[in-house]
Protein backbone atom coordinates (compact mmCIF):
# COMPACT_ATOMS: atom_id res chain seq x y z
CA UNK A 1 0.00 0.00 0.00
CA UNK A 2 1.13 3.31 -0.77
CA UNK A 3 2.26 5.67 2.30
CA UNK A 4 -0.25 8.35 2.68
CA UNK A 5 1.29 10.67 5.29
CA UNK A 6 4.61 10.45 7.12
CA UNK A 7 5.76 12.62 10.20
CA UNK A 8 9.08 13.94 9.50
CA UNK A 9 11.80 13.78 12.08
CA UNK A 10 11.60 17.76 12.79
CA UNK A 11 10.60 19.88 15.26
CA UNK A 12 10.23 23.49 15.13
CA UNK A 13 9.91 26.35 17.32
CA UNK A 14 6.18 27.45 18.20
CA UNK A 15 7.16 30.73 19.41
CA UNK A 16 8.74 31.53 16.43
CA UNK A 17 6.56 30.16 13.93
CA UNK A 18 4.00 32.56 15.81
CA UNK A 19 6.30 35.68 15.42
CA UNK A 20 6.53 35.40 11.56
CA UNK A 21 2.75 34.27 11.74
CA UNK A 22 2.32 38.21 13.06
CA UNK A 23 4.35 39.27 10.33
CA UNK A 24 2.22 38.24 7.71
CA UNK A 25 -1.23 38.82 9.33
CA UNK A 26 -0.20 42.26 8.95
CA UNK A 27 -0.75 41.60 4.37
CA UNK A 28 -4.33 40.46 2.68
CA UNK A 29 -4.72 36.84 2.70
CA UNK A 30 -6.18 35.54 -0.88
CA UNK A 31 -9.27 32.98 -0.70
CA UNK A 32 -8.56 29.89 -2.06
CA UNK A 33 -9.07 29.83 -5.91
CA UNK A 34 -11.28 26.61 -6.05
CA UNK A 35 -14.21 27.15 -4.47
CA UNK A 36 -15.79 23.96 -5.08
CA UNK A 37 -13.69 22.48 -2.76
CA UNK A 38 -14.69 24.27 0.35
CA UNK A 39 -17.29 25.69 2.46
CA UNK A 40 -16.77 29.08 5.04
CA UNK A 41 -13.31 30.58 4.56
CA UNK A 42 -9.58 29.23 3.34
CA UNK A 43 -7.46 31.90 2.47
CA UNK A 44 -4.12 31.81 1.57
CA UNK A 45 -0.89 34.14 1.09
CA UNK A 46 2.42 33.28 -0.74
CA UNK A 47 6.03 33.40 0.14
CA UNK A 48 7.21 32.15 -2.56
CA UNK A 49 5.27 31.94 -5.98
CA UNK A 50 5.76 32.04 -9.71
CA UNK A 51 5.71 35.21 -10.48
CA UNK A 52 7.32 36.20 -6.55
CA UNK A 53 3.72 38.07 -5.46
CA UNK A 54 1.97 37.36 -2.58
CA UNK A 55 -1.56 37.21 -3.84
CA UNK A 56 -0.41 34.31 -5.87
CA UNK A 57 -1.50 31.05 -4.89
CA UNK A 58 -1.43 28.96 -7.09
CA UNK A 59 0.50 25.89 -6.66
CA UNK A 60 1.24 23.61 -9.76
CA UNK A 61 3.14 20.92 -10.61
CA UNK A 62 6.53 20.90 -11.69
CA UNK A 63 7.25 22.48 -15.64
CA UNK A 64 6.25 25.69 -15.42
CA UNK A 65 8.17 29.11 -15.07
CA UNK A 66 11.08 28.78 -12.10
CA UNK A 67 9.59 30.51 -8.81
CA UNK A 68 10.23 32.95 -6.78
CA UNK A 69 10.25 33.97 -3.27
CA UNK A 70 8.13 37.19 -2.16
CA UNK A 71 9.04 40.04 -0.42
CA UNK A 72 7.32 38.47 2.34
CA UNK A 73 9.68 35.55 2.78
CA UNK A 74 12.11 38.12 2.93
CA UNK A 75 11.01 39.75 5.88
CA UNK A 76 9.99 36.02 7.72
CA UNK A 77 13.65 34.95 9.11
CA UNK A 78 12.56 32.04 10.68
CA UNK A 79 10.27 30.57 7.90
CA UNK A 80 13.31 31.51 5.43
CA UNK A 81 15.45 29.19 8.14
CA UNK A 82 12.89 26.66 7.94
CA UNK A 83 12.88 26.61 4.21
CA UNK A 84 16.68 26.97 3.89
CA UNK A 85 16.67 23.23 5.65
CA UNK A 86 15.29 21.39 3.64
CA UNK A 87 18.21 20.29 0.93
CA UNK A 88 15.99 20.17 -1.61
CA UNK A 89 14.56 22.83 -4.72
CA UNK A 90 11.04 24.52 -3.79
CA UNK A 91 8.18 25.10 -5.53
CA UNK A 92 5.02 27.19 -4.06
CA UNK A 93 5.72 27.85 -0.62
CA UNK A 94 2.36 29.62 1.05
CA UNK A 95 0.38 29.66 4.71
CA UNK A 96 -2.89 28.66 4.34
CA UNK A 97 -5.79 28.84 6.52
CA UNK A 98 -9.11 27.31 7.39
CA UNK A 99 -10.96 29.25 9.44
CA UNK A 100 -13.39 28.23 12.23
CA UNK A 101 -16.58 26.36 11.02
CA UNK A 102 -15.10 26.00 7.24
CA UNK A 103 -14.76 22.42 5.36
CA UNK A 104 -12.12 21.41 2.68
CA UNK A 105 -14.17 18.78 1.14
CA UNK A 106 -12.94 15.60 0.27
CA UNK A 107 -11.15 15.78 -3.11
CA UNK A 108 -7.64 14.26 -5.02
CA UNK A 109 -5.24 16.51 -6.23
CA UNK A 110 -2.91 15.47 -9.45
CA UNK A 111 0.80 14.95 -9.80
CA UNK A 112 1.15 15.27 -5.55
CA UNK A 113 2.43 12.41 -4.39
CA UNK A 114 6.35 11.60 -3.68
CA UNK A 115 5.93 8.83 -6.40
CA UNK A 116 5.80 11.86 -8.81
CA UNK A 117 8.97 13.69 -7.93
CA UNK A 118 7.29 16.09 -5.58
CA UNK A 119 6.10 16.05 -1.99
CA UNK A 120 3.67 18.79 -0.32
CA UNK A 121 4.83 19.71 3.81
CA UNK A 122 2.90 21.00 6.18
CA UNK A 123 4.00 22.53 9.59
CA UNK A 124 0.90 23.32 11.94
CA UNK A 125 1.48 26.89 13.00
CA UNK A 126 -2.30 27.15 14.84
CA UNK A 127 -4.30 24.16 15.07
CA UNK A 128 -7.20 22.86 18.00
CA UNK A 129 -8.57 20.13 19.29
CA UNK A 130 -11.51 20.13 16.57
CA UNK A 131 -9.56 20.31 13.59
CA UNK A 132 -10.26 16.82 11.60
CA UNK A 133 -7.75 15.89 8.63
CA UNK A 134 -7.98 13.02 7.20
CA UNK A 135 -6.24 11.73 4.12
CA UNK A 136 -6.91 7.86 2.17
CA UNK A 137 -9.98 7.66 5.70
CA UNK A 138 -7.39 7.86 8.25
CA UNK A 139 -7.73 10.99 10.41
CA UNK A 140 -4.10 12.80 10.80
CA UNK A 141 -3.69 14.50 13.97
CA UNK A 142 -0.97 17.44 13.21
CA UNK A 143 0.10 19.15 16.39
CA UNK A 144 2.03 22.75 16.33
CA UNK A 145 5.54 23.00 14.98
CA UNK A 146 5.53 19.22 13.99
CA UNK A 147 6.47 18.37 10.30
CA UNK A 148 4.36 16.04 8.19
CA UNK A 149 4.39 14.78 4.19
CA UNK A 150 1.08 13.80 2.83
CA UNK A 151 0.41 12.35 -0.51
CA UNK A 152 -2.36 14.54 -1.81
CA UNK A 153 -2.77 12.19 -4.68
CA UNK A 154 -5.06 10.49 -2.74
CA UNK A 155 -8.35 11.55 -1.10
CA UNK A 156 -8.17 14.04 1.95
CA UNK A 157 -10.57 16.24 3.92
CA UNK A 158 -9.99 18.60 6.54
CA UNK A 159 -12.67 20.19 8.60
CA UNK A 160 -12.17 22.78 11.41
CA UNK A 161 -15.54 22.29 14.42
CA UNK A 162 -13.25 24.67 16.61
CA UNK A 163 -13.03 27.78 17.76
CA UNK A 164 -9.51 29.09 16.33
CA UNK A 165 -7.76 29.05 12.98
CA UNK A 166 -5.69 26.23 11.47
CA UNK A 167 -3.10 27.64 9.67
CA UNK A 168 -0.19 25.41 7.79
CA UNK A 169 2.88 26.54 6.79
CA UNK A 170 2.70 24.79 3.35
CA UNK A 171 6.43 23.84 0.87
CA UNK A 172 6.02 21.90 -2.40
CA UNK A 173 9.10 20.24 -2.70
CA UNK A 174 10.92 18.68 -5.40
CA UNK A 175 12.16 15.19 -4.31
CA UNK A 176 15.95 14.28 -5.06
CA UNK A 177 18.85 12.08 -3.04
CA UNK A 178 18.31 14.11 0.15
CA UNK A 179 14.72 13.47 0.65
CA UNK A 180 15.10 10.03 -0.44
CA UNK A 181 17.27 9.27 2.69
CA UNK A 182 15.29 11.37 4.87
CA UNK A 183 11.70 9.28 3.87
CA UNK A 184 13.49 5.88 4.24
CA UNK A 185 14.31 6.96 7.48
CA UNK A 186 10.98 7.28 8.28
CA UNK A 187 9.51 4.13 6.72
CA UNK A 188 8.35 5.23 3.14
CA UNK A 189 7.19 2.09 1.13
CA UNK A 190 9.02 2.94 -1.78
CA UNK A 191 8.33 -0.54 -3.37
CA UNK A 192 4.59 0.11 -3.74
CA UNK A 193 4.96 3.67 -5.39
CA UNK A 194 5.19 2.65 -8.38
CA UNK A 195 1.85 1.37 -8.87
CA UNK A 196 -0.37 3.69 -10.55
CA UNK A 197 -3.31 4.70 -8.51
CA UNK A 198 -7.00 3.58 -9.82
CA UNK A 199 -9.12 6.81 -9.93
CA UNK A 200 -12.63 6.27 -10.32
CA UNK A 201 -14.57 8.26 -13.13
CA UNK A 202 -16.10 10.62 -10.90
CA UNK A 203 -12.66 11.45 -9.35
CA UNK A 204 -11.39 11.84 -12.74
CA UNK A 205 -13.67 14.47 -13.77
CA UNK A 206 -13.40 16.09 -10.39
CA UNK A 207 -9.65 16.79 -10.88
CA UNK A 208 -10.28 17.86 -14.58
CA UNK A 209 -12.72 20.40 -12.89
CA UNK A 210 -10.27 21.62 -10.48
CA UNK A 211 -7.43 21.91 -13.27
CA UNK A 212 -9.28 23.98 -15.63
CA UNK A 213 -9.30 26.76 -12.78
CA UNK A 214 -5.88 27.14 -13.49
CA UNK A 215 -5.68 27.62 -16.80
CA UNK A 216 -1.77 26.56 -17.62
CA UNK A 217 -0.05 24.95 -20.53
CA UNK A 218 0.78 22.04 -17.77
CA UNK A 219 -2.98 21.53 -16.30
CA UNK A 220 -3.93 21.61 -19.66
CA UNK A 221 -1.59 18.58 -20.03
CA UNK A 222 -2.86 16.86 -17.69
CA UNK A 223 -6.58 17.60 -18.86
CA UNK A 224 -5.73 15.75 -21.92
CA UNK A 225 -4.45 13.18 -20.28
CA UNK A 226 -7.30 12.12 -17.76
CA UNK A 227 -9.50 13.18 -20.49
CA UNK A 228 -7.93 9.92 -22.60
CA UNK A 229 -8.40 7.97 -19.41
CA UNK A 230 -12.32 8.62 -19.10
């Protein structure tokens, strides 16, 4: 069976994940582009992006234009330090978060597993109790300043009952040697990633759905592509 979440052997410093938290609560965070994936509020702000703004959120798969960090990261010296440790190239680094009484329905994303040469982190910066995550049916319980890979290739939910806002500190990463090591460590079953996952039709047209929101030379790739699987 493929691994559907890992916790990585790091552990980072709540107080100052909270100080660079304040720094960017002071910028306008951008609601989440695809709105058919959630109910209430998920908003989300960029330090590092395509184009190097903040308001963009996008996060796509590997073959597009090289990103680049915002001015934001810039000014975040601990998130920067945080980033600068993993020995690995980054993609779309952003914070994103679910506020109180909001619902990230259960959906697949495409091309987001470490079987396809990237892996998605996320380091709880606020969390509660009440916050439910669950990804392949297995709830995930992700705890402040801890550091977790999840493959997003499969189905995940999240939904926050509580009373406070969840918000991730979120790094697309591009797997090499490095990472390799580091998931082996922590028990990746790299001899069942190569089997290609079985998406049922619905699915299928669900992630076409949620790729045509973004409009790119690459989703439109990958359009084709499921398109040929229907």
């Amino acid at each position: 069976m493929k691994t559907a979440f890992l916790k990585l052997p790091f552990h980072f410093s709540e107080e100052k994940l909270l100080n660079d938290l304040g720094i960017c609560k002071n910028y306008n965070f951008t609601s989440h582009f695809n709105k058919n994936d959630y109910s209430g509020e998920w908003t989300s702000i960029a330090l590092r992006s395509q184009n190097g703004e903040m308001d963009n959120i996008f996060a796509l798969p590997q073959g597009e234009k090289k990103y680049k960090d915002t001015e934001l990261l810039e000014k975040c010296v601990y998130f920067r330090e945080i980033v600068d440790s993993f020995e690995c190239e980054k993609e779309s680094i952003r914070l994103l978060n679910l506020k109180p009484g909001s619902v990230i329905k259960e959906h697949t994303d495409y091309n987001l597993g470490y079987e396809d040469g990237i892996f998605r982190i996320h380091i709880p910066i606020t969390t509660n109790e009440n916050v439910h995550f669950f990804i392949n049916s297995e709830e995930v319980k992700m705890l402040p300043s801890e550091c977790w890979y999840g493959n997003f290739n499969l189905p995940h939910s999240v939904r926050n009952a509580g009373q406070t806002d969840r918000i991730h500190l979120v790094m697309d990463c591009l797997r090499n040697d490095w990472s390799d090591n580091l998931f082996a460590e922590c028990g990746y079953n790299f001899e069942a990633e190569n089997k290609p996952p079985e998406f049922s039709r619905e699915t299928k047209l669900q992630m076409i759905e949620h790729l045509k929101l973004m409009d790119t030379e690459t989703s439109r790739e990958m359009i084709s592509r499921l398109e040929k699987d229907l």
